[in-house]
C-alpha atoms as a PDB file:
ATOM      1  CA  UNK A   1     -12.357 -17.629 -36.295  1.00  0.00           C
ATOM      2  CA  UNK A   2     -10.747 -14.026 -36.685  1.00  0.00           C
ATOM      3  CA  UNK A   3     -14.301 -12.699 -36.482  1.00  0.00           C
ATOM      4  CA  UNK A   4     -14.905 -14.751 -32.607  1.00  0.00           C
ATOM      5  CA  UNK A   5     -11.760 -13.068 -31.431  1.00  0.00           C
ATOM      6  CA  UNK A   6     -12.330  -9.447 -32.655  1.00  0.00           C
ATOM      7  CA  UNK A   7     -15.731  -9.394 -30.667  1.00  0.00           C
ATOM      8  CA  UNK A   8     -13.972 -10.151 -27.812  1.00  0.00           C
ATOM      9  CA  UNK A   9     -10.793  -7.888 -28.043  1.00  0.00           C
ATOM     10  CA  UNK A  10     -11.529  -4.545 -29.226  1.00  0.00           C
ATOM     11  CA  UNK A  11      -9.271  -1.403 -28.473  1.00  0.00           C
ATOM     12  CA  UNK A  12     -11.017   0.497 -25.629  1.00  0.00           C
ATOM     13  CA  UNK A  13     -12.137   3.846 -25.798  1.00  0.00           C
ATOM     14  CA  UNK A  14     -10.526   6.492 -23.703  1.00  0.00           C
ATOM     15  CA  UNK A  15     -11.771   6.507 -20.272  1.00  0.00           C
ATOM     16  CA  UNK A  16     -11.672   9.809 -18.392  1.00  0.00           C
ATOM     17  CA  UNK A  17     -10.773   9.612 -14.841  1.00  0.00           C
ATOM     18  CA  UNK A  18     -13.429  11.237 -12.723  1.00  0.00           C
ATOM     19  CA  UNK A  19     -11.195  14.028 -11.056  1.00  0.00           C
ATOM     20  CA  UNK A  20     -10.995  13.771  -6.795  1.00  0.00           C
ATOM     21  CA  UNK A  21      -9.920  15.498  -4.089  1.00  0.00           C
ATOM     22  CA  UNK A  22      -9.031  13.677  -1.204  1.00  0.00           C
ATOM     23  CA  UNK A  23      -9.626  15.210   2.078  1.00  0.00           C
ATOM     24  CA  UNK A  24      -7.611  14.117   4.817  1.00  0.00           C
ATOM     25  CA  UNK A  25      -5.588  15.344   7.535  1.00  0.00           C
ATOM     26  CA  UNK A  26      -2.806  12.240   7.865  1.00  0.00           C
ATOM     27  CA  UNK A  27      -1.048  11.720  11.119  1.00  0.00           C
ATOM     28  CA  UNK A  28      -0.155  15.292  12.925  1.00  0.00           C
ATOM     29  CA  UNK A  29       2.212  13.461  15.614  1.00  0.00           C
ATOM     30  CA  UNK A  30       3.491  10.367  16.075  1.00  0.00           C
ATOM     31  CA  UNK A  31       4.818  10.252  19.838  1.00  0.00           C
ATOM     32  CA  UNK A  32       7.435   7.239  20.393  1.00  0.00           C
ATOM     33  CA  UNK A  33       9.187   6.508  23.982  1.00  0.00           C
ATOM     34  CA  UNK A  34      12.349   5.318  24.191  1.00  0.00           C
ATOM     35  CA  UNK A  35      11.226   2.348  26.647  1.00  0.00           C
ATOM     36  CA  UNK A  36       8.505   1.047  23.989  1.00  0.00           C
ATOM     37  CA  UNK A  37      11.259   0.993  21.209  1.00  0.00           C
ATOM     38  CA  UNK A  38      13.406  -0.498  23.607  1.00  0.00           C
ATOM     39  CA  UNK A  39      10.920  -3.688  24.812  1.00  0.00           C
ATOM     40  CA  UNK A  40      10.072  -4.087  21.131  1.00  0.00           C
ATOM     41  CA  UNK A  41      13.140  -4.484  20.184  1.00  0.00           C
ATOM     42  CA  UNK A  42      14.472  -7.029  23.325  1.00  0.00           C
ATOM     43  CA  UNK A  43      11.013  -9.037  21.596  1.00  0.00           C
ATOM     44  CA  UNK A  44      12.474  -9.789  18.770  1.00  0.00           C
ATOM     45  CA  UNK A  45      12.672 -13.674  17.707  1.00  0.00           C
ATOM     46  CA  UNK A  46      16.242 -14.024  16.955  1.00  0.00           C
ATOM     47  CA  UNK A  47      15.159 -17.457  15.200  1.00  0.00           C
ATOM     48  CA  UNK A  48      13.358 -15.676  12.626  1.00  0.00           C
ATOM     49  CA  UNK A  49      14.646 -14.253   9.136  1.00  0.00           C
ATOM     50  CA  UNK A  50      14.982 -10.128   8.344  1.00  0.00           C
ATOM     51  CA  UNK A  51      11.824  -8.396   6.893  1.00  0.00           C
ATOM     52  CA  UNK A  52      11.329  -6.120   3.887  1.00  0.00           C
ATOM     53  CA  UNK A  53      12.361  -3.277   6.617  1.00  0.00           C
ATOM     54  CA  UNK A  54      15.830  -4.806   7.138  1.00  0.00           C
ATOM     55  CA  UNK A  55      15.498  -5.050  10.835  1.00  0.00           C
ATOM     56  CA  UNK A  56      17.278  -8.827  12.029  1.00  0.00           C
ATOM     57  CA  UNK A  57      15.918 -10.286  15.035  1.00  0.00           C
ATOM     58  CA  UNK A  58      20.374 -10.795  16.164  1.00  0.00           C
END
């Protein structure tokens, strides 16, 4: 029986992580308006429990 389970689970070699550069910009500017913020916020479903953010809908 030892010999069915050693075929299966052998200690891996090392694997060498190919190495990459990622190219990207990200966001430059991120424009907000009060008034947007504002109607989100008066959208909010008081009936509803707090997300992972923290942000209660009372």
């Amino acid at each position: 029986m030892n010999e069915s389970f050693k075929t299966v689970f052998t200690e891996e070699e090392e694997f060498a992580e190919p190495n990459r550069t990622l190219h990207c910009r990200g966001l430059q500017e991120i424009i907000m308006l009060k008034e947007d913020i504002g109607r989100l916020l008066d959208n909010l479903d008081v009936r509803k429990a707090m997300g992972l953010d923290g942000v209660s809908g009372c």
